[in-house]
PDB file of N, CA and C in Angstrom:
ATOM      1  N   UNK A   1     -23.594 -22.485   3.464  1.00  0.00           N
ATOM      2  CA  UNK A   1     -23.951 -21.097   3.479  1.00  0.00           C
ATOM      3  C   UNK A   1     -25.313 -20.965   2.810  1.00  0.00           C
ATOM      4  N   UNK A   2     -26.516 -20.066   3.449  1.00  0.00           N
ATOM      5  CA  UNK A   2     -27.522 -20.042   3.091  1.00  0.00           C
ATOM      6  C   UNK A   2     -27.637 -19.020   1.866  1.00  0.00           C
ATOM      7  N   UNK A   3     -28.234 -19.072   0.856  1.00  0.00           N
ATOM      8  CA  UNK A   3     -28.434 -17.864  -0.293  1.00  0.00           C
ATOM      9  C   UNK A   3     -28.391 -16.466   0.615  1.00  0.00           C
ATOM     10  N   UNK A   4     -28.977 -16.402   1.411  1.00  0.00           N
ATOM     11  CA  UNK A   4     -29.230 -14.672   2.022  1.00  0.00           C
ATOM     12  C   UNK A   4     -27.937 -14.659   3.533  1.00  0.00           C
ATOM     13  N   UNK A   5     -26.903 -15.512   3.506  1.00  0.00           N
ATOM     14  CA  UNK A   5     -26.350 -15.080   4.015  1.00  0.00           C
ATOM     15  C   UNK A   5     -24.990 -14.483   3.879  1.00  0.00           C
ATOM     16  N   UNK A   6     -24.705 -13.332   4.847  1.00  0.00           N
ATOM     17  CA  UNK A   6     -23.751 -12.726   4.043  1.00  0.00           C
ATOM     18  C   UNK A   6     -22.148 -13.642   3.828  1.00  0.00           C
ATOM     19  N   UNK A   7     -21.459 -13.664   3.334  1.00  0.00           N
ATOM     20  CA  UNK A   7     -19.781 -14.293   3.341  1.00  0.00           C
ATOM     21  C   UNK A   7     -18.983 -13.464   4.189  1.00  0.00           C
ATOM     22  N   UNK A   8     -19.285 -12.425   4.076  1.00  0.00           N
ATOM     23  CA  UNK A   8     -18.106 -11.551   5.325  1.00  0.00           C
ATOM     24  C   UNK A   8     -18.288 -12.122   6.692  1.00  0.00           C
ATOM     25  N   UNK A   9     -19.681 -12.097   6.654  1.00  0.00           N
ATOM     26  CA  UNK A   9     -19.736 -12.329   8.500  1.00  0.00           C
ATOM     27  C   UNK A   9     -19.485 -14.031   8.719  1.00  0.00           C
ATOM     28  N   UNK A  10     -20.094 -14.570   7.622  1.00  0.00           N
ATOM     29  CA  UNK A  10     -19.413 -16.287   7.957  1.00  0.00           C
ATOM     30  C   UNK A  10     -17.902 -16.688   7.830  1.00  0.00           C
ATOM     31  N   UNK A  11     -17.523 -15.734   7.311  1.00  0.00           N
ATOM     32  CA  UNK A  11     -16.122 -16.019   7.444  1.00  0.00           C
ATOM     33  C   UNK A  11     -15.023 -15.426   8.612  1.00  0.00           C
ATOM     34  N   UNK A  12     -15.996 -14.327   9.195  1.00  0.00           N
ATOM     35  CA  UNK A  12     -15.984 -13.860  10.328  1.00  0.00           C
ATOM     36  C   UNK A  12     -15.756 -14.860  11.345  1.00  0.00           C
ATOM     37  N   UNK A  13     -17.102 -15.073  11.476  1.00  0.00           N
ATOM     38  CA  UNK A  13     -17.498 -16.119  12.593  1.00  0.00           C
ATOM     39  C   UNK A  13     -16.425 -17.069  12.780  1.00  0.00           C
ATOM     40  N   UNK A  14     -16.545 -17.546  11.074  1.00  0.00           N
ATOM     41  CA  UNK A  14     -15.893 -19.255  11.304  1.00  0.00           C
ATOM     42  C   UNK A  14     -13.814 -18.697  11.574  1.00  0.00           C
ATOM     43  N   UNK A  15     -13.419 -17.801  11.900  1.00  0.00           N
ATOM     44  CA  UNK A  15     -12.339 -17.224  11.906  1.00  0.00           C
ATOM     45  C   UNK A  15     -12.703 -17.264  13.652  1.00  0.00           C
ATOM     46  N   UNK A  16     -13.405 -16.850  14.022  1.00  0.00           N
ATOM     47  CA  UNK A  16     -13.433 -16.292  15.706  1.00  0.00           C
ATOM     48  C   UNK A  16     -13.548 -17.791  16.184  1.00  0.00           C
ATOM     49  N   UNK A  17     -14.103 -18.784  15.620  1.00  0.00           N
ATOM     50  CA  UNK A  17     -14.565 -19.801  15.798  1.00  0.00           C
ATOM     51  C   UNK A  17     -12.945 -20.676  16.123  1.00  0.00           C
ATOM     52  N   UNK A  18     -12.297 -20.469  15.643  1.00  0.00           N
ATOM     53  CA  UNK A  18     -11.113 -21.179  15.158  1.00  0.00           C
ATOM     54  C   UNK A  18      -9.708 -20.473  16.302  1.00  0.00           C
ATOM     55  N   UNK A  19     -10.319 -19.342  17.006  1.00  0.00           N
ATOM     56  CA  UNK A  19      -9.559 -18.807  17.751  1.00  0.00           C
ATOM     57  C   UNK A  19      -9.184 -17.415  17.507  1.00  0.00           C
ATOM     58  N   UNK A  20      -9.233 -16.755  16.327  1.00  0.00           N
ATOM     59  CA  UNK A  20      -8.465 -15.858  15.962  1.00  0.00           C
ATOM     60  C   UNK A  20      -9.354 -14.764  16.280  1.00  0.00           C
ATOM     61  N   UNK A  21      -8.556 -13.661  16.129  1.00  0.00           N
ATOM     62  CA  UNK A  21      -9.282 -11.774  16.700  1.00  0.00           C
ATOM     63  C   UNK A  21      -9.840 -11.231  15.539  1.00  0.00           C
ATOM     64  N   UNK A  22     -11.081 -11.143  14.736  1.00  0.00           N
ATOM     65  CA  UNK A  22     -11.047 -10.595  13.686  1.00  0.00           C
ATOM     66  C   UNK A  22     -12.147  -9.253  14.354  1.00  0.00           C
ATOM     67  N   UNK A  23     -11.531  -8.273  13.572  1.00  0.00           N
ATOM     68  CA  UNK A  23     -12.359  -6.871  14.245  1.00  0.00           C
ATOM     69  C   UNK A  23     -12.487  -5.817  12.996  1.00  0.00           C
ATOM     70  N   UNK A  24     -13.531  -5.459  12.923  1.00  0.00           N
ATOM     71  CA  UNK A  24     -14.025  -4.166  11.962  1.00  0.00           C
ATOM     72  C   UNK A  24     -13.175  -2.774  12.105  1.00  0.00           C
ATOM     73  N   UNK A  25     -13.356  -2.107  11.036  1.00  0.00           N
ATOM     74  CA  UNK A  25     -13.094  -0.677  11.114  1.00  0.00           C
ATOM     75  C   UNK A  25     -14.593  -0.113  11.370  1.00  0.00           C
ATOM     76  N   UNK A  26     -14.767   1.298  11.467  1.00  0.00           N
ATOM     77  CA  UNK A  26     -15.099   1.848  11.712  1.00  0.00           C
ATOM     78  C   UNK A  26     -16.683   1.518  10.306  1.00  0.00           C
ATOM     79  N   UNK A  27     -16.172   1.472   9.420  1.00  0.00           N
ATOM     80  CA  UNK A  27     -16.965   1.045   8.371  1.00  0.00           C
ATOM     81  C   UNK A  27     -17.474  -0.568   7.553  1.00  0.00           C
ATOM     82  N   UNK A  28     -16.724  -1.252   8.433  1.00  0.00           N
ATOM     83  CA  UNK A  28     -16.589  -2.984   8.064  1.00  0.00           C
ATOM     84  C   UNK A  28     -15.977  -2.859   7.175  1.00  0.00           C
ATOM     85  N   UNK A  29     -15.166  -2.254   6.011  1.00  0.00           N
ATOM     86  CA  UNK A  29     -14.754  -2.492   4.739  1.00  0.00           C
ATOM     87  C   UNK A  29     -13.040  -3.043   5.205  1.00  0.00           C
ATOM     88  N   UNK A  30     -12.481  -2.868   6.324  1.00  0.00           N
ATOM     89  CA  UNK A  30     -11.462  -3.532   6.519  1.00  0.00           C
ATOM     90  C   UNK A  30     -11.610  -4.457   7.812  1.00  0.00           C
ATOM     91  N   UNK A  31     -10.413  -4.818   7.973  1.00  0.00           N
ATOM     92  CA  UNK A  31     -10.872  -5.952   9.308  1.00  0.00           C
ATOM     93  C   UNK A  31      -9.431  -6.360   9.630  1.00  0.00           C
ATOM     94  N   UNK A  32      -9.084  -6.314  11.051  1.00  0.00           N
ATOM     95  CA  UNK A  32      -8.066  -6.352  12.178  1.00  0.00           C
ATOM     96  C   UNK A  32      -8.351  -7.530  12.109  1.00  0.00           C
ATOM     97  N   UNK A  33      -6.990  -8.610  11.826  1.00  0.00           N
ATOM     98  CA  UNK A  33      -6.994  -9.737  11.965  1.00  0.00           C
ATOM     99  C   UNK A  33      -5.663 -10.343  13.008  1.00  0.00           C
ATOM    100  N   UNK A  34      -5.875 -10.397  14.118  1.00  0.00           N
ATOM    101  CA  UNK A  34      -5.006 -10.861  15.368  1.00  0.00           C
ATOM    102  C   UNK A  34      -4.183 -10.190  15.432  1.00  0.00           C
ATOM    103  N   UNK A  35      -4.681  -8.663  15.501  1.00  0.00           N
ATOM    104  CA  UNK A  35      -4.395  -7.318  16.159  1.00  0.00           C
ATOM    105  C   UNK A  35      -3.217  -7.177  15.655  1.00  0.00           C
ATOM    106  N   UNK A  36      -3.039  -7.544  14.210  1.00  0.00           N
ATOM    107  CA  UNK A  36      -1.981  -7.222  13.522  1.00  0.00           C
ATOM    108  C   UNK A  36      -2.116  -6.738  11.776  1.00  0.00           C
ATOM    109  N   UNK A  37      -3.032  -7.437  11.422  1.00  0.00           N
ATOM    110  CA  UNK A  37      -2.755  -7.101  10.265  1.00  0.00           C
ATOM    111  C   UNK A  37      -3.799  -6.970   9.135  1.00  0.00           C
ATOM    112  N   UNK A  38      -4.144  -5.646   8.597  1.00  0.00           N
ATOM    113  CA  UNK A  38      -5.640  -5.321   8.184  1.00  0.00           C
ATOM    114  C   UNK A  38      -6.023  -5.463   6.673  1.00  0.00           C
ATOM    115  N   UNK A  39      -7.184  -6.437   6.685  1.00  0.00           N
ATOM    116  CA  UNK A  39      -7.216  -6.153   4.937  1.00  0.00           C
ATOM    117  C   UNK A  39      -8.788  -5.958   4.678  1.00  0.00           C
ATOM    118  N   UNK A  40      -8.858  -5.860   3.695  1.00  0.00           N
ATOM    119  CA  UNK A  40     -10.130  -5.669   3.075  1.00  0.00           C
ATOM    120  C   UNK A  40     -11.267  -6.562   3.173  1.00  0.00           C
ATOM    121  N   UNK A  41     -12.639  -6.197   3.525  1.00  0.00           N
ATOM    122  CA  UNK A  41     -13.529  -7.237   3.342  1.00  0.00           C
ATOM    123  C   UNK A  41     -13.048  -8.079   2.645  1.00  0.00           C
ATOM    124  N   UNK A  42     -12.909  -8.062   1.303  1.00  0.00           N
ATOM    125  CA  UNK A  42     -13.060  -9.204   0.177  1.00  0.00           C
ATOM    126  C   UNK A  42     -11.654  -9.779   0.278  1.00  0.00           C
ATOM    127  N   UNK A  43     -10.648  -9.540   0.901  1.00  0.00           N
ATOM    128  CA  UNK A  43      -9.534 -10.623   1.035  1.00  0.00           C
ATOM    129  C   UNK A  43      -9.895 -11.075   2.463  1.00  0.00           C
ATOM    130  N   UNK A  44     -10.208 -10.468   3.473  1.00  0.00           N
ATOM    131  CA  UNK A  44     -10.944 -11.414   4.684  1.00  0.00           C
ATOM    132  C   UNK A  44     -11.253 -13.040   4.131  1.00  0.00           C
ATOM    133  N   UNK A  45     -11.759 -12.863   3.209  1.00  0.00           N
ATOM    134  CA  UNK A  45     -12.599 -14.640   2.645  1.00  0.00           C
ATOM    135  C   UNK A  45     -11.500 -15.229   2.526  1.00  0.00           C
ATOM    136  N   UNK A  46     -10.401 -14.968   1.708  1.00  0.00           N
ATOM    137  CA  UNK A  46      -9.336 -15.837   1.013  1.00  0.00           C
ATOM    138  C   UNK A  46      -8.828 -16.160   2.177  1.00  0.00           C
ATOM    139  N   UNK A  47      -8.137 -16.159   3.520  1.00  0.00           N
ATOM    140  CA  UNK A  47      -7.717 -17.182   4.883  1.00  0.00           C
ATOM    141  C   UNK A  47      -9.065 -18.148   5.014  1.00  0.00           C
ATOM    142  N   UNK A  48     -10.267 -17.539   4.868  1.00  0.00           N
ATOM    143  CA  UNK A  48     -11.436 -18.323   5.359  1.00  0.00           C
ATOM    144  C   UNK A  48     -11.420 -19.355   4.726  1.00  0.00           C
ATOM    145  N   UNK A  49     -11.534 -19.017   3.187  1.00  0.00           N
ATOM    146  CA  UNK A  49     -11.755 -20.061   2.161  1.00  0.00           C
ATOM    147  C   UNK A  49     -10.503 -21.251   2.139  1.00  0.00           C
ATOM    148  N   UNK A  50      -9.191 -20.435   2.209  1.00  0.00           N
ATOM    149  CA  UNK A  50      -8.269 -21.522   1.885  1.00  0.00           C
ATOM    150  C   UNK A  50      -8.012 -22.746   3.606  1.00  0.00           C
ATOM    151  N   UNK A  51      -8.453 -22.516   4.035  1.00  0.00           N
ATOM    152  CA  UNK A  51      -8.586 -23.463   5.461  1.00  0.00           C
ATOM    153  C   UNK A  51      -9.778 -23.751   5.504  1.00  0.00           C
ATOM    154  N   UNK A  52     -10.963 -23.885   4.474  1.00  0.00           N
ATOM    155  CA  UNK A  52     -12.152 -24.518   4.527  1.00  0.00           C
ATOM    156  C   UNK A  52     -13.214 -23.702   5.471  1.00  0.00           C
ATOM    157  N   UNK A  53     -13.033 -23.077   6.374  1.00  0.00           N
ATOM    158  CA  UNK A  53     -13.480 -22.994   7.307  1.00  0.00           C
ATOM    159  C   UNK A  53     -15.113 -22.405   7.532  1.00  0.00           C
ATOM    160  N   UNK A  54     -15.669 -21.896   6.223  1.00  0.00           N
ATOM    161  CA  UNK A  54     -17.022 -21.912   5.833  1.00  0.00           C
ATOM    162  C   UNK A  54     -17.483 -22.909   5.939  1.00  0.00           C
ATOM    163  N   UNK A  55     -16.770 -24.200   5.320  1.00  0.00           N
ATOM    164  CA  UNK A  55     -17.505 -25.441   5.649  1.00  0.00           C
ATOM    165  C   UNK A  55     -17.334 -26.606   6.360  1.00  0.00           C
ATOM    166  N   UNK A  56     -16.947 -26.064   8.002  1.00  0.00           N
ATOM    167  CA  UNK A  56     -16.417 -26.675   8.248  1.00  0.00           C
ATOM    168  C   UNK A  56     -17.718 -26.544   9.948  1.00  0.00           C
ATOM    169  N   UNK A  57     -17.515 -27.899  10.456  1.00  0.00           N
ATOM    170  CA  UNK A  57     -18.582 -27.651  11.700  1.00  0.00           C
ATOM    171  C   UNK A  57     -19.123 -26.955  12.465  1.00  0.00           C
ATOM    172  N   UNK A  58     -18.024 -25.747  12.473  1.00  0.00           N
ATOM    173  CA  UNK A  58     -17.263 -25.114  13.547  1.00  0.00           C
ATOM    174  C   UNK A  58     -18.035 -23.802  13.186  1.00  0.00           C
ATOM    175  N   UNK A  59     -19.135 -23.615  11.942  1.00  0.00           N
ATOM    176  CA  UNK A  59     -19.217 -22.348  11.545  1.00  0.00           C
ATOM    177  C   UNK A  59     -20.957 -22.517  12.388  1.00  0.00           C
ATOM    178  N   UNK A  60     -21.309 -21.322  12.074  1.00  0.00           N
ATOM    179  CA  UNK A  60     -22.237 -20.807  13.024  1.00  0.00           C
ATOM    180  C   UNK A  60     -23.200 -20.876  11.808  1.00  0.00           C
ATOM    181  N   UNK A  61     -24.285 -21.588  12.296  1.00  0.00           N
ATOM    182  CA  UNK A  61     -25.423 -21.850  11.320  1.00  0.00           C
ATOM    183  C   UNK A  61     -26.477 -20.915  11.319  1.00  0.00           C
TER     184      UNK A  61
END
């Protein structure tokens, strides 16, 4: 992850990357995760983080 890039959207990515539906609200502060189940930006990371998936090939540079 580069200093100026954001963590929401790489963990985004590397989530869409991996197969899964991740989708914004209206404001980005929550996020539709496989059209089931919504949490907050800042818990968005914790699936990302605990499956590596920031650092993992698969993420969008």
């Amino acid at each position: 992850m580069t200093d100026d890039a954001d963590p929401i959207l790489e963990a985004v990515e590397a989530l869409r990357a991996r197969g899964h539906s991740v989708e914004p609200d209206g404001t980005s502060e929550h996020w539709l995760i496989n059209d089931s189940v919504w949490v907050t930006a800042a818990r968005l990371l914790k699936p990302a983080r605990y499956v590596r998936l920031t650092n993992s090939p698969a993420r969008i540079q």
